[in-house]
C-alpha atoms as a PDB file:
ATOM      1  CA  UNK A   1     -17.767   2.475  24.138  1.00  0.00           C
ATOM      2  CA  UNK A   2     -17.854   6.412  25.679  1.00  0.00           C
ATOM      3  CA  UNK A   3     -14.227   5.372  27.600  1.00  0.00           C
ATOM      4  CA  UNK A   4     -12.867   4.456  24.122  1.00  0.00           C
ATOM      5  CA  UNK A   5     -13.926   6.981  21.904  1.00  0.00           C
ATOM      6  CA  UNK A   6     -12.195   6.743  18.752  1.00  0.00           C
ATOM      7  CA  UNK A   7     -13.488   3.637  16.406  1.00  0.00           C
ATOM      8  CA  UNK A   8     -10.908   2.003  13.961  1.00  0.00           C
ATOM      9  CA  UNK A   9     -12.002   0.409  10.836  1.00  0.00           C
ATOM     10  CA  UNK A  10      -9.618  -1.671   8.663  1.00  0.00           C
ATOM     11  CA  UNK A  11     -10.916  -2.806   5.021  1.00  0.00           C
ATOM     12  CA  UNK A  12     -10.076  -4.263   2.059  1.00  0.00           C
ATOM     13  CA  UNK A  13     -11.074  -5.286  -1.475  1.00  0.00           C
ATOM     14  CA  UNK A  14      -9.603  -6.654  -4.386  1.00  0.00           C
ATOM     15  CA  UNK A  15     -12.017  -5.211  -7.368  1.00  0.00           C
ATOM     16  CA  UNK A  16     -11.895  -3.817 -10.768  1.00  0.00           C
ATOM     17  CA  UNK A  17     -11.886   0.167 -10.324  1.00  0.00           C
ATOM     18  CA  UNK A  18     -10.996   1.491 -13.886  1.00  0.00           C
ATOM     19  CA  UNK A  19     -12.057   5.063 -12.072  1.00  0.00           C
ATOM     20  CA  UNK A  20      -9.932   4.699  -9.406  1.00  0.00           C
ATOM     21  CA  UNK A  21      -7.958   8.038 -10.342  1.00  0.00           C
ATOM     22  CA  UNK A  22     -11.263  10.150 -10.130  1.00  0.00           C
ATOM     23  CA  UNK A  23     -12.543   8.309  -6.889  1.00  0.00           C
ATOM     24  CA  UNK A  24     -10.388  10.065  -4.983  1.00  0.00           C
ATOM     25  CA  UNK A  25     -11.149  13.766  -4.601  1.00  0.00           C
ATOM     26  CA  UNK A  26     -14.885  13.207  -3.771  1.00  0.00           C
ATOM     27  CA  UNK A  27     -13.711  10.375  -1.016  1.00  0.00           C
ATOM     28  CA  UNK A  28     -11.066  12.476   0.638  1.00  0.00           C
ATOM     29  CA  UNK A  29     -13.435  15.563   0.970  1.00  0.00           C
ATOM     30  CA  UNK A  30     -16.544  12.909   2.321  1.00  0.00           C
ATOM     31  CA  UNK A  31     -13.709  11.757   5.294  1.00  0.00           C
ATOM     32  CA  UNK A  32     -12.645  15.511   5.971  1.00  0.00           C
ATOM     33  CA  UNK A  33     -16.104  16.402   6.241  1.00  0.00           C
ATOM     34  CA  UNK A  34     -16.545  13.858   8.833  1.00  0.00           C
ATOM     35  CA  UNK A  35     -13.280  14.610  10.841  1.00  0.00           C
ATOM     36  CA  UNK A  36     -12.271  10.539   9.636  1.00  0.00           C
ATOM     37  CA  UNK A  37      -8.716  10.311   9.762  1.00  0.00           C
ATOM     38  CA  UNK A  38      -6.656   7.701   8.803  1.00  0.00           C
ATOM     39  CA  UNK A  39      -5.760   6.496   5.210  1.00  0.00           C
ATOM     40  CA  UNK A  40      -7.257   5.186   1.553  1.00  0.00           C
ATOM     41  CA  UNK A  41      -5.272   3.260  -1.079  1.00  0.00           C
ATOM     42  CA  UNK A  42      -7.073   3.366  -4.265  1.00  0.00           C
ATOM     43  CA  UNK A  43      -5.648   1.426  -7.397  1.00  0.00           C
ATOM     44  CA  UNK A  44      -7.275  -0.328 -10.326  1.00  0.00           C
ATOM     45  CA  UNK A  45      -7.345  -3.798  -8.235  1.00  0.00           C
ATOM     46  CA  UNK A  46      -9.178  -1.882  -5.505  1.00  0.00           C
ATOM     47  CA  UNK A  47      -9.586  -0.166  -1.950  1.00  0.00           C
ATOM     48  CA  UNK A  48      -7.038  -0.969   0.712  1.00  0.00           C
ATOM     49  CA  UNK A  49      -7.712   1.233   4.197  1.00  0.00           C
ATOM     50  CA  UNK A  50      -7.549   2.092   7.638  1.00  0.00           C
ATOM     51  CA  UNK A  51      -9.544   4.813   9.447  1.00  0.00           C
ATOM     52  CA  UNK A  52     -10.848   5.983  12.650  1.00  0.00           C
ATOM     53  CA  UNK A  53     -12.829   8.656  14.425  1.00  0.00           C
ATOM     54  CA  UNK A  54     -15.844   9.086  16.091  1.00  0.00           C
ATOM     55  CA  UNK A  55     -18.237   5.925  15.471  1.00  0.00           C
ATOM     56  CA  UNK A  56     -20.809   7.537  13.644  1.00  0.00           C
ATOM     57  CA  UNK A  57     -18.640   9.457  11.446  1.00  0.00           C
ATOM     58  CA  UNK A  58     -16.378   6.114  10.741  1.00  0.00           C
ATOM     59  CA  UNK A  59     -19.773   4.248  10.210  1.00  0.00           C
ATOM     60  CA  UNK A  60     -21.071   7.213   7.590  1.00  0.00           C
ATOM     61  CA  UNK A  61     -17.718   6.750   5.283  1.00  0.00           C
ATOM     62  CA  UNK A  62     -18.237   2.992   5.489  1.00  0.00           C
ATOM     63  CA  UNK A  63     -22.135   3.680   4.408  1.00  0.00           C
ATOM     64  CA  UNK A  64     -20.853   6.185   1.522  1.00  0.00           C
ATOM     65  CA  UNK A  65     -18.588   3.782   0.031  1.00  0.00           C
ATOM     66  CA  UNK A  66     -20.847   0.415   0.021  1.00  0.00           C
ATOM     67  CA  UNK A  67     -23.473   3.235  -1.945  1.00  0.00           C
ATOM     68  CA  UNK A  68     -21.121   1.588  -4.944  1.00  0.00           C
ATOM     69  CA  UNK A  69     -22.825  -1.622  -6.256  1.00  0.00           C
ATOM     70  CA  UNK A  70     -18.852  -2.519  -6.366  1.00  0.00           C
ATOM     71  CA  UNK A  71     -18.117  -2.116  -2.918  1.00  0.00           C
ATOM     72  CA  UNK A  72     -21.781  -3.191  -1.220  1.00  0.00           C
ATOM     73  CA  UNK A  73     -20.385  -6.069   0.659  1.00  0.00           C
ATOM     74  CA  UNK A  74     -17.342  -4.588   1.504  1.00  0.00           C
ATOM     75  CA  UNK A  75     -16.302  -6.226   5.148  1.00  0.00           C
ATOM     76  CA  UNK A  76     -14.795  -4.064   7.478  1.00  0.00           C
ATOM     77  CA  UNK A  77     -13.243  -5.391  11.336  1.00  0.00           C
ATOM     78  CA  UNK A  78     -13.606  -2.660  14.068  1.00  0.00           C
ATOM     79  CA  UNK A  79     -11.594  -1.873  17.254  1.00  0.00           C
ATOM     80  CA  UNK A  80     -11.995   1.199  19.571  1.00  0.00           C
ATOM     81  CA  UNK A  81      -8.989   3.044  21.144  1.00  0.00           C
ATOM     82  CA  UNK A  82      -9.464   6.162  24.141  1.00  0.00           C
ATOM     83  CA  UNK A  83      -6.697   8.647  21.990  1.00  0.00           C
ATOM     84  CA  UNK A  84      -7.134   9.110  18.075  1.00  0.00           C
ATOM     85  CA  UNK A  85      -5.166   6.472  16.102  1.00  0.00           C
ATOM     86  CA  UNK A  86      -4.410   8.886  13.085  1.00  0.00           C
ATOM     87  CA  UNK A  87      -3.694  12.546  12.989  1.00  0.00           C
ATOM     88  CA  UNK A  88      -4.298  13.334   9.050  1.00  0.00           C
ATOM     89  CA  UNK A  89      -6.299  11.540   6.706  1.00  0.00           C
ATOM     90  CA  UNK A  90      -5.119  10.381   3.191  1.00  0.00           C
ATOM     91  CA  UNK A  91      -5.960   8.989  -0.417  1.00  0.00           C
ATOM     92  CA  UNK A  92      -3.643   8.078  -2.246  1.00  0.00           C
ATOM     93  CA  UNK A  93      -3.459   6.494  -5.736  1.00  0.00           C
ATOM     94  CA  UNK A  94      -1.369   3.297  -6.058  1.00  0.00           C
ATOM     95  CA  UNK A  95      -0.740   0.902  -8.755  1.00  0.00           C
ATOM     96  CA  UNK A  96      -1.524  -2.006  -6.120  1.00  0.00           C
ATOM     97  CA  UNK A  97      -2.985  -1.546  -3.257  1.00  0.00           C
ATOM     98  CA  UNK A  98      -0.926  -4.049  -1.687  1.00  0.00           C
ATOM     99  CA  UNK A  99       2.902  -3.758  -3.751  1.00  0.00           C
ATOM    100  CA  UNK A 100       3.972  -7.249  -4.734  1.00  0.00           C
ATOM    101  CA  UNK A 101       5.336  -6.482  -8.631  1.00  0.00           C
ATOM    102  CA  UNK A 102       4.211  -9.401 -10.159  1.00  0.00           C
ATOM    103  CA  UNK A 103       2.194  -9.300 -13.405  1.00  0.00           C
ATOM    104  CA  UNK A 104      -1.105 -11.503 -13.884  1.00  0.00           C
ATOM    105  CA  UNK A 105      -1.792 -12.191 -10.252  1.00  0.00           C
ATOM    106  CA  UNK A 106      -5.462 -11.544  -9.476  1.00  0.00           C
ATOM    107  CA  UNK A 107      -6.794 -12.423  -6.240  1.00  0.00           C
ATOM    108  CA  UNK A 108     -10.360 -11.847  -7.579  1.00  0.00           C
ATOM    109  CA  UNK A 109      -9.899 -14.914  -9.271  1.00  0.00           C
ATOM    110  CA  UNK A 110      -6.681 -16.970  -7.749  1.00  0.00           C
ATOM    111  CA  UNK A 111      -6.593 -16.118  -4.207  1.00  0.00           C
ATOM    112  CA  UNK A 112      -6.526 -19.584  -1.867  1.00  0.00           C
ATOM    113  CA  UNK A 113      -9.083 -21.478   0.442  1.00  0.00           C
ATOM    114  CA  UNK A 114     -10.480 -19.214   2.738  1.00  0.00           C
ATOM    115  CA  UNK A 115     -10.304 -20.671   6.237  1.00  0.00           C
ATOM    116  CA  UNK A 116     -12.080 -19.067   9.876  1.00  0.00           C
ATOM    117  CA  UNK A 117      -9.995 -18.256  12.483  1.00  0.00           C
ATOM    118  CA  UNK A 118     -11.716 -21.189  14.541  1.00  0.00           C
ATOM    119  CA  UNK A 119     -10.488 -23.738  11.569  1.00  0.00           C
ATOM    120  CA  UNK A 120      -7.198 -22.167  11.873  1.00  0.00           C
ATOM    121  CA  UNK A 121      -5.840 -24.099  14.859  1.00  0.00           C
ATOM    122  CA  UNK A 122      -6.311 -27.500  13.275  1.00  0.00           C
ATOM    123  CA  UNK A 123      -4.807 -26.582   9.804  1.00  0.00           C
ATOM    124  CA  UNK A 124      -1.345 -25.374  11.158  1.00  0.00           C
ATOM    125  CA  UNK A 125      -1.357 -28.117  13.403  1.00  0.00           C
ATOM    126  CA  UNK A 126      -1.088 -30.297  10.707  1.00  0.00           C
ATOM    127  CA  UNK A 127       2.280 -31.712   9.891  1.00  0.00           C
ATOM    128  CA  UNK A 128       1.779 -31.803   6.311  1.00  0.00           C
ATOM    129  CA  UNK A 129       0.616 -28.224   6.312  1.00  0.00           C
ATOM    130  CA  UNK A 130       4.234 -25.543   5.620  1.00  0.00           C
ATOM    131  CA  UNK A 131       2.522 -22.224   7.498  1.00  0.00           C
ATOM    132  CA  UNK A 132       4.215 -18.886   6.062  1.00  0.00           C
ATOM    133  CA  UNK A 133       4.033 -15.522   7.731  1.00  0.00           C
ATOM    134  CA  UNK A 134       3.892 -13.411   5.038  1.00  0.00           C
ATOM    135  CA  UNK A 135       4.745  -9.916   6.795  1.00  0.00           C
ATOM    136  CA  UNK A 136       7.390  -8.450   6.986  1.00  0.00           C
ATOM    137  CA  UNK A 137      10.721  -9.278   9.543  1.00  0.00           C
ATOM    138  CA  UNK A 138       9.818  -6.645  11.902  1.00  0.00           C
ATOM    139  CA  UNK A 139       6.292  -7.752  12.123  1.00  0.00           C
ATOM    140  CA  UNK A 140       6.954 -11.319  12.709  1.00  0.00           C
ATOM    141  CA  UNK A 141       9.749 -10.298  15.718  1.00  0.00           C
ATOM    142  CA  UNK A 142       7.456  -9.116  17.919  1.00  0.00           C
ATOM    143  CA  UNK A 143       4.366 -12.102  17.166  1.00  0.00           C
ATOM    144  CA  UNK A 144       3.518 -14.788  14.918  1.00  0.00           C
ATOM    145  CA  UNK A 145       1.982 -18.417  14.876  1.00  0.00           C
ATOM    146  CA  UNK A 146       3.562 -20.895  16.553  1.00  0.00           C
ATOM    147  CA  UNK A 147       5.295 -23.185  14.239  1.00  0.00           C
ATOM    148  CA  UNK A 148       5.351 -20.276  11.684  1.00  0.00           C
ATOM    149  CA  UNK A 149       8.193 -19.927   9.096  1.00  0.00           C
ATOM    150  CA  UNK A 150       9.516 -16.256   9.076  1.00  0.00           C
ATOM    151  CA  UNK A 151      10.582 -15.254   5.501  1.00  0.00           C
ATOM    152  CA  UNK A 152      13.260 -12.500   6.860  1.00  0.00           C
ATOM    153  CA  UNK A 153      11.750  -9.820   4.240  1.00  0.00           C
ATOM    154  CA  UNK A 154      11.767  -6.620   4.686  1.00  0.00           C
ATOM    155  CA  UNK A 155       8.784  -5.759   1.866  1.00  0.00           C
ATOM    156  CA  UNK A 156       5.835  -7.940   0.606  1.00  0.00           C
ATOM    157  CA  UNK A 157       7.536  -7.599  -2.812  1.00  0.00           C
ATOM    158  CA  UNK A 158      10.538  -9.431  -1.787  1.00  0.00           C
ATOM    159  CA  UNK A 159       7.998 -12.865  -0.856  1.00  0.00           C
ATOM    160  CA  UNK A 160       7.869 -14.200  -4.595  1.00  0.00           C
ATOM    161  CA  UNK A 161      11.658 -14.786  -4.831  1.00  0.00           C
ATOM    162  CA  UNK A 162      12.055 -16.051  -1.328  1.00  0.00           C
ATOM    163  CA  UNK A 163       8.830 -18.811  -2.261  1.00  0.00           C
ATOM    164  CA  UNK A 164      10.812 -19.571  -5.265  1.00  0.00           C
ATOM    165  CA  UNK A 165      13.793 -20.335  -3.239  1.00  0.00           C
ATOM    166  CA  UNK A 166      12.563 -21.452  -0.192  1.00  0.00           C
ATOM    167  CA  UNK A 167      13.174 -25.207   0.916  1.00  0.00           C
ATOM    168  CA  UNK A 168      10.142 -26.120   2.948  1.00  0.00           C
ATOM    169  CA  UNK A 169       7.718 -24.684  -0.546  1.00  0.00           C
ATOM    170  CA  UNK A 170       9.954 -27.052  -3.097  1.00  0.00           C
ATOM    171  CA  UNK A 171       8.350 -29.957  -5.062  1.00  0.00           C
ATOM    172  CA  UNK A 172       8.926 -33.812  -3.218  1.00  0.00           C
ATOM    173  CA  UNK A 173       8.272 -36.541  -4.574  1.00  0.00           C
ATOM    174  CA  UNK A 174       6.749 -35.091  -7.482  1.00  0.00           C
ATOM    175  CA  UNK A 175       4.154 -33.268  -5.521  1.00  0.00           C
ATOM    176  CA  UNK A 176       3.998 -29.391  -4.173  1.00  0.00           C
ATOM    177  CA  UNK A 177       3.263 -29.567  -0.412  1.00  0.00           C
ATOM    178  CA  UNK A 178       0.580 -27.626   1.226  1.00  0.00           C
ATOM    179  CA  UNK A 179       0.866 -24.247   2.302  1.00  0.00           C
ATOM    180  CA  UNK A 180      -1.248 -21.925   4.551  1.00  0.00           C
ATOM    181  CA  UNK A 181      -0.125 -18.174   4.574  1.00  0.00           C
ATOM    182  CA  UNK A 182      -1.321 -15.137   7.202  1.00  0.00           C
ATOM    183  CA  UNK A 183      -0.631 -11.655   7.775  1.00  0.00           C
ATOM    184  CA  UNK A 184      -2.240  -9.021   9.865  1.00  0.00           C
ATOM    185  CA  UNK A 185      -5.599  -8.781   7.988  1.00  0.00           C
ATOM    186  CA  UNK A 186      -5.893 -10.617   5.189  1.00  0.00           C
ATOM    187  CA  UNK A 187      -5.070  -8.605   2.252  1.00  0.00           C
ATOM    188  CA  UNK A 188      -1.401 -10.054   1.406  1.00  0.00           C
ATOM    189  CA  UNK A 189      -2.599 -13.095   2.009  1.00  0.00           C
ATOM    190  CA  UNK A 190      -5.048 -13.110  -0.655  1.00  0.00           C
ATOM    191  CA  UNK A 191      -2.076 -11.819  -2.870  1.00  0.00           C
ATOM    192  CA  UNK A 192       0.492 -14.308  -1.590  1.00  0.00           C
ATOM    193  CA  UNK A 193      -1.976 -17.278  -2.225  1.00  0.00           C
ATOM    194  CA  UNK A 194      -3.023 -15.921  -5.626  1.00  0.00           C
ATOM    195  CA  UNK A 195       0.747 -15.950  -6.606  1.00  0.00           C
ATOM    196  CA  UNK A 196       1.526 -19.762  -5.257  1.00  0.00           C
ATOM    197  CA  UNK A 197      -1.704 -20.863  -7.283  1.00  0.00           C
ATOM    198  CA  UNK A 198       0.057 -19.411 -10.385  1.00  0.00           C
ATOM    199  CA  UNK A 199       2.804 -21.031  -9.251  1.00  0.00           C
ATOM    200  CA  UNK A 200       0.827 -24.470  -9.806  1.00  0.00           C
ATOM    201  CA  UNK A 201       0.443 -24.943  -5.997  1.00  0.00           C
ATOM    202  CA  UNK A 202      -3.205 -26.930  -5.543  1.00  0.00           C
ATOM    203  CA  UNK A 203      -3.605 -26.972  -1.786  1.00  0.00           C
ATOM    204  CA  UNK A 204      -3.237 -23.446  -0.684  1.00  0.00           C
ATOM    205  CA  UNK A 205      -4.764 -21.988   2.722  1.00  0.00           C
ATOM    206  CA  UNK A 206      -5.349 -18.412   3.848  1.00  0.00           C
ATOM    207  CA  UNK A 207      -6.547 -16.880   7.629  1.00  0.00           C
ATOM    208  CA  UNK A 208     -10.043 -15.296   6.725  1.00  0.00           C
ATOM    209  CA  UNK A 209      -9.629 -11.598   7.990  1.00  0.00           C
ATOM    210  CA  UNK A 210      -5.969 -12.117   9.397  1.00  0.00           C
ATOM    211  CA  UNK A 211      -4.365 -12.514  12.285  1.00  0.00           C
ATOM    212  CA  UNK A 212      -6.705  -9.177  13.600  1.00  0.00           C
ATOM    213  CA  UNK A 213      -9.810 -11.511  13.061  1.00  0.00           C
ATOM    214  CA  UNK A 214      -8.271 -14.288  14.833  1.00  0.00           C
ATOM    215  CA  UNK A 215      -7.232 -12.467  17.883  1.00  0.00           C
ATOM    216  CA  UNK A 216     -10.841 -10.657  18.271  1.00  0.00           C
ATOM    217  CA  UNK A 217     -12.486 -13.873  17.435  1.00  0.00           C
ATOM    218  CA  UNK A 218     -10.489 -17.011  19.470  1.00  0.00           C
ATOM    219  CA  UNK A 219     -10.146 -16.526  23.391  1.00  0.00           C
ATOM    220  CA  UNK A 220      -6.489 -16.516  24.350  1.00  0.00           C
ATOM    221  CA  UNK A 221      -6.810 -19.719  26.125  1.00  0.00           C
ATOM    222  CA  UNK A 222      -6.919 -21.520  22.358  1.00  0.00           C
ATOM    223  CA  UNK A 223      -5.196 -19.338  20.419  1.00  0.00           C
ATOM    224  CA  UNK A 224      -1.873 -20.439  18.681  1.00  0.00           C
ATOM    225  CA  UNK A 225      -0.881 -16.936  18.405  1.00  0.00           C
ATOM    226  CA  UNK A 226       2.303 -15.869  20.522  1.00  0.00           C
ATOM    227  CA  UNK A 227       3.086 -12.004  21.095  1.00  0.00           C
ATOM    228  CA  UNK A 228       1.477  -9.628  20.152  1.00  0.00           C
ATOM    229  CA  UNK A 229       0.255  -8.026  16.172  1.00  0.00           C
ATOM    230  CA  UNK A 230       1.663  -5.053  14.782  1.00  0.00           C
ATOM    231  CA  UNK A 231      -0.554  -2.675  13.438  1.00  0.00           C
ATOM    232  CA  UNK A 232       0.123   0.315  10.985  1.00  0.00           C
ATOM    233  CA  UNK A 233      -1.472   3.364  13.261  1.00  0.00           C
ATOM    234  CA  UNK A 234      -0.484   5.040  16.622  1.00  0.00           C
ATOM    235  CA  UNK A 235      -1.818   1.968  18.849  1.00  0.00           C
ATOM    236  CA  UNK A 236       1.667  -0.066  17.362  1.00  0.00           C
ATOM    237  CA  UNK A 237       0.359  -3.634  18.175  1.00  0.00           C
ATOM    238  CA  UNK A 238      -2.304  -5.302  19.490  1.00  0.00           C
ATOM    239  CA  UNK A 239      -3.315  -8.649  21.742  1.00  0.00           C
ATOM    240  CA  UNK A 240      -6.366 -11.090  22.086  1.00  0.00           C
ATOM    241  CA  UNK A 241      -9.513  -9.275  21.990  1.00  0.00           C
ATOM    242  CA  UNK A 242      -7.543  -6.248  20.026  1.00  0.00           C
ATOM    243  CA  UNK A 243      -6.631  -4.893  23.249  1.00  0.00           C
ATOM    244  CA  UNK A 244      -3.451  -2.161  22.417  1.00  0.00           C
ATOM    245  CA  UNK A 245      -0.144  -3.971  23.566  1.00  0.00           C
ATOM    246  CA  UNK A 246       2.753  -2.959  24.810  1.00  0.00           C
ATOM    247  CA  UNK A 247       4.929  -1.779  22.151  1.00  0.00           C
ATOM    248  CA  UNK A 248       6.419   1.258  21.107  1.00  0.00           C
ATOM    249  CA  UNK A 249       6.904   3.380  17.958  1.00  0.00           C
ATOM    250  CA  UNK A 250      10.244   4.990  16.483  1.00  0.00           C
ATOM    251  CA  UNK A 251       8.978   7.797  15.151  1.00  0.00           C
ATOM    252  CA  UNK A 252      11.766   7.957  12.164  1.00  0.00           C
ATOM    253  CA  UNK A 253      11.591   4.436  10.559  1.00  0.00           C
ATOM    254  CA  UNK A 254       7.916   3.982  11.621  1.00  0.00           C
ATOM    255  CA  UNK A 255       8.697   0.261  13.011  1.00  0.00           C
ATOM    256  CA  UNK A 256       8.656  -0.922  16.385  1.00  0.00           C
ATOM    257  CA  UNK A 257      11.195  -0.505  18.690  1.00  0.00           C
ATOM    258  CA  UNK A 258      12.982  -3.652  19.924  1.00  0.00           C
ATOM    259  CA  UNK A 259      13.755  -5.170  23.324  1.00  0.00           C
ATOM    260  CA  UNK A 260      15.893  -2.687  24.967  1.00  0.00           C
ATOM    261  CA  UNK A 261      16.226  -0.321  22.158  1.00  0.00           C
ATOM    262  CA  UNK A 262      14.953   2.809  24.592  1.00  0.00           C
ATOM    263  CA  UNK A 263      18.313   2.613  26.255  1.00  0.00           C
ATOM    264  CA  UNK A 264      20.875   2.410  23.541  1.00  0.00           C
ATOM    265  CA  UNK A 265      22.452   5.715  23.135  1.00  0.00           C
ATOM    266  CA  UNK A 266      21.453   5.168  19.179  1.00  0.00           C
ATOM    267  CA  UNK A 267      18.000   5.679  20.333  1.00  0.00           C
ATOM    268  CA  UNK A 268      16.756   9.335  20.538  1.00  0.00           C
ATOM    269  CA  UNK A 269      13.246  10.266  20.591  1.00  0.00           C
ATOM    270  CA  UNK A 270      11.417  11.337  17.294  1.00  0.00           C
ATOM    271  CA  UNK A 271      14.896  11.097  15.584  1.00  0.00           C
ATOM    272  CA  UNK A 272      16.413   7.586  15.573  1.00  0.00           C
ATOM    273  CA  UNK A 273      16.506   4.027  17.069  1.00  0.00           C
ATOM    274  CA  UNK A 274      19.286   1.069  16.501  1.00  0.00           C
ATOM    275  CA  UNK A 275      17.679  -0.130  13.515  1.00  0.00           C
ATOM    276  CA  UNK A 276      17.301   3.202  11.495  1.00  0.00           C
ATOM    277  CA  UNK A 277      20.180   5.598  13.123  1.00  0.00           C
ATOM    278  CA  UNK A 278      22.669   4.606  10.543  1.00  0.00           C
ATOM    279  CA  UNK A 279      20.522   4.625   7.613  1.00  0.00           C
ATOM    280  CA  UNK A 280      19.587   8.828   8.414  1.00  0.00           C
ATOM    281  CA  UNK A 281      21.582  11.656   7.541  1.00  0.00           C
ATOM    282  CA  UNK A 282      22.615  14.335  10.208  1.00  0.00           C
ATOM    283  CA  UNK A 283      20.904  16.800   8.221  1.00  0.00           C
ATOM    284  CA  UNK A 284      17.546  14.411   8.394  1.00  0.00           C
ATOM    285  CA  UNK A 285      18.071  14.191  12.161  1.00  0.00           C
ATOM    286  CA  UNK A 286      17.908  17.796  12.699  1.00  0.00           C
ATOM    287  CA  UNK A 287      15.152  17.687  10.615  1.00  0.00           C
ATOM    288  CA  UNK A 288      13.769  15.513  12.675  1.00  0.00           C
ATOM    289  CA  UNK A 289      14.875  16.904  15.937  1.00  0.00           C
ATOM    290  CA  UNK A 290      12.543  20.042  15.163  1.00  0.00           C
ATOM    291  CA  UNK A 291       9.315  18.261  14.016  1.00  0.00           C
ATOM    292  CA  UNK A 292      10.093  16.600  17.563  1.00  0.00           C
ATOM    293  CA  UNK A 293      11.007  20.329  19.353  1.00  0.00           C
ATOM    294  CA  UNK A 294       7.763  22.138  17.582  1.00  0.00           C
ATOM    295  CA  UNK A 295       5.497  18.964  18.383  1.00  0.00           C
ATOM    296  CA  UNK A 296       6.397  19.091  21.571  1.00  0.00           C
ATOM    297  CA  UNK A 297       5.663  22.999  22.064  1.00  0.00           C
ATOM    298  CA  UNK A 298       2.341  22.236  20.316  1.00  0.00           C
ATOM    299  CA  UNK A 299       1.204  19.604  22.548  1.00  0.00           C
ATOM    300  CA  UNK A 300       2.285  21.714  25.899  1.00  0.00           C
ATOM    301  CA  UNK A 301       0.054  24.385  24.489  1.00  0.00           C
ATOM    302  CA  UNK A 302      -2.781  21.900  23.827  1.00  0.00           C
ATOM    303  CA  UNK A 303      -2.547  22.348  19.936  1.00  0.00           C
ATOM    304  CA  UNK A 304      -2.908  19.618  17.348  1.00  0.00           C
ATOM    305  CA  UNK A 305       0.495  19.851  15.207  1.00  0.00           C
ATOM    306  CA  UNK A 306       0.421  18.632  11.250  1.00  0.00           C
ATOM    307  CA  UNK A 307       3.944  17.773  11.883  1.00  0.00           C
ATOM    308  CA  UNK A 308       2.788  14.875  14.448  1.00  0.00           C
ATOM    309  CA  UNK A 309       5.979  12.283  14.655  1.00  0.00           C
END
């Protein structure tokens, strides 16, 4: 992989990590140490990360954290990129590591039936089956399963009311209907499940490893999938075969920018798009308008600049 250079490795696990708190320090100085970039969520229900850098560094920080009996079979999914993904590496300490605010729901022990991305077809093909994207609106515009029902959230934590509410999840003749849930790799599905199995749903279906796994795993000429997967790092969404797609980043909200959104004169680089310009202050624009002037300088110089947009 020497024309793609930078390896990204996304992981999860939902575990018990009373320590979380003093995990952190002695993680963030092993990544530093081996130029990983990226970021770690640590919170007592476990890990939640995405990293990248040079393949044998990424591979040493996966080796230093499966040293814990805890994490030893922690699964990872790989893709390579030819520019760096990240430009600062993080831990951070969380009281989820994926937020959805509702007490009592523990994957570890209520998460749904796992299912392959080659068994996936055949489920959501099913009439019976109600398929739920469970990421967030922005997500969903630019790909999803065909067939899929978009929520219209704009954070995970807003999914338990709209299940409550939603018509195609209520009871019919006296019986809860099926449901299979996805998102990009796996993690709020595990959640989501967990919380409809609370809910006293019996026959509930989750995408082993996400939509990621599915696209490196089934060749585009069975895949269900239409569009293309946002991801949260500087590739912005991916295709079959995790190929980097065609999207692009505002650098102010973070989200992708929408069909045409380049030439609407809300859109200015580093500073604003249509979806975020009126939700920014003038004062945060200028902000923003220097992190955009001195990153700029930097990279005509050939400097790496902390304040990367």
């Amino acid at each position: 992989m020497a024309e793609h250079p930078y390896l990204t490795a996304a992981f999860y696990k939902f575990v018990a990590l009373p320590d979380y708190v003093e995990r952190r320090q002695p993680l963030l100085a092993f990544c530093e140490q081996h130029h990983v970039k990226g970021i770690i969520l640590l919170a007592p229900e476990g890990i939640n990360s995405t990293i990248a850098g040079a393949p044998d560094d990424v591979h040493a920080v996966l080796a230093y954290l499966r040293q814990d009996p805890l994490l030893a079979d922690l699964k990872h999914k790989e893709s390579y990129a030819d520019k760096p993904p990240f430009h600062r590496m993080k831990v951070r300490l969380k009281r989820e590591i994926v937020t959805m605010g509702v007490p009592g729901v523990d994957p570890t022990r209520m998460a749904g039936t796992y299912v392959k991305p080659q068994d996936w077809n055949a489920l959501i093909a099913d009439p019976d089956v109600v398929v739920v994207d469970t990421r967030n609106d922005y997500e969903v515009a630019i790909g999803t399963f065909k067939g899929a029902i978009d929520p219209h959230i704009h954070t995970f934590s807003q999914l338990p009311v709209w299940a409550e509410r939603a018509p195609e999840l209520q009871t019919s003749s006296g019986k809860k209907p099926k449901v299979a849930m996805f998102c990009t790799g796996g993690i709020r599905c595990e959640k989501s499940t967990a919380l409809m199995r609370a809910r006293g749903y019996d026959e509930v279906y989750h995408l082993e490893g996400g939509i990621l796994k599915y696209l490196e795993t089934v060749p585009p000429e069975q895949s269900l999938w239409q569009g293309e997967c946002f991801v949260f790092d500087e590739r912005v969404s991916v295709g079959h075969g995790l190929k980097p797609g065609d999207h692009s980043l505002c650098r102010a909200c973070r989200m992708p920018l929408e069909d045409g959104a380049q030439a609407s004169p809300l859109y200015e680089l580093g500073v604003s798009c249509p979806r975020c310009h009126g939700q920014t202050s003038e004062v945060q624009k200028n902000g923003a308008r220097e992190r955009q002037r001195q990153w700029e300088l930097a990279k005509a110089r050939g400097q790496a600049h902390i304040g990367e947009p």
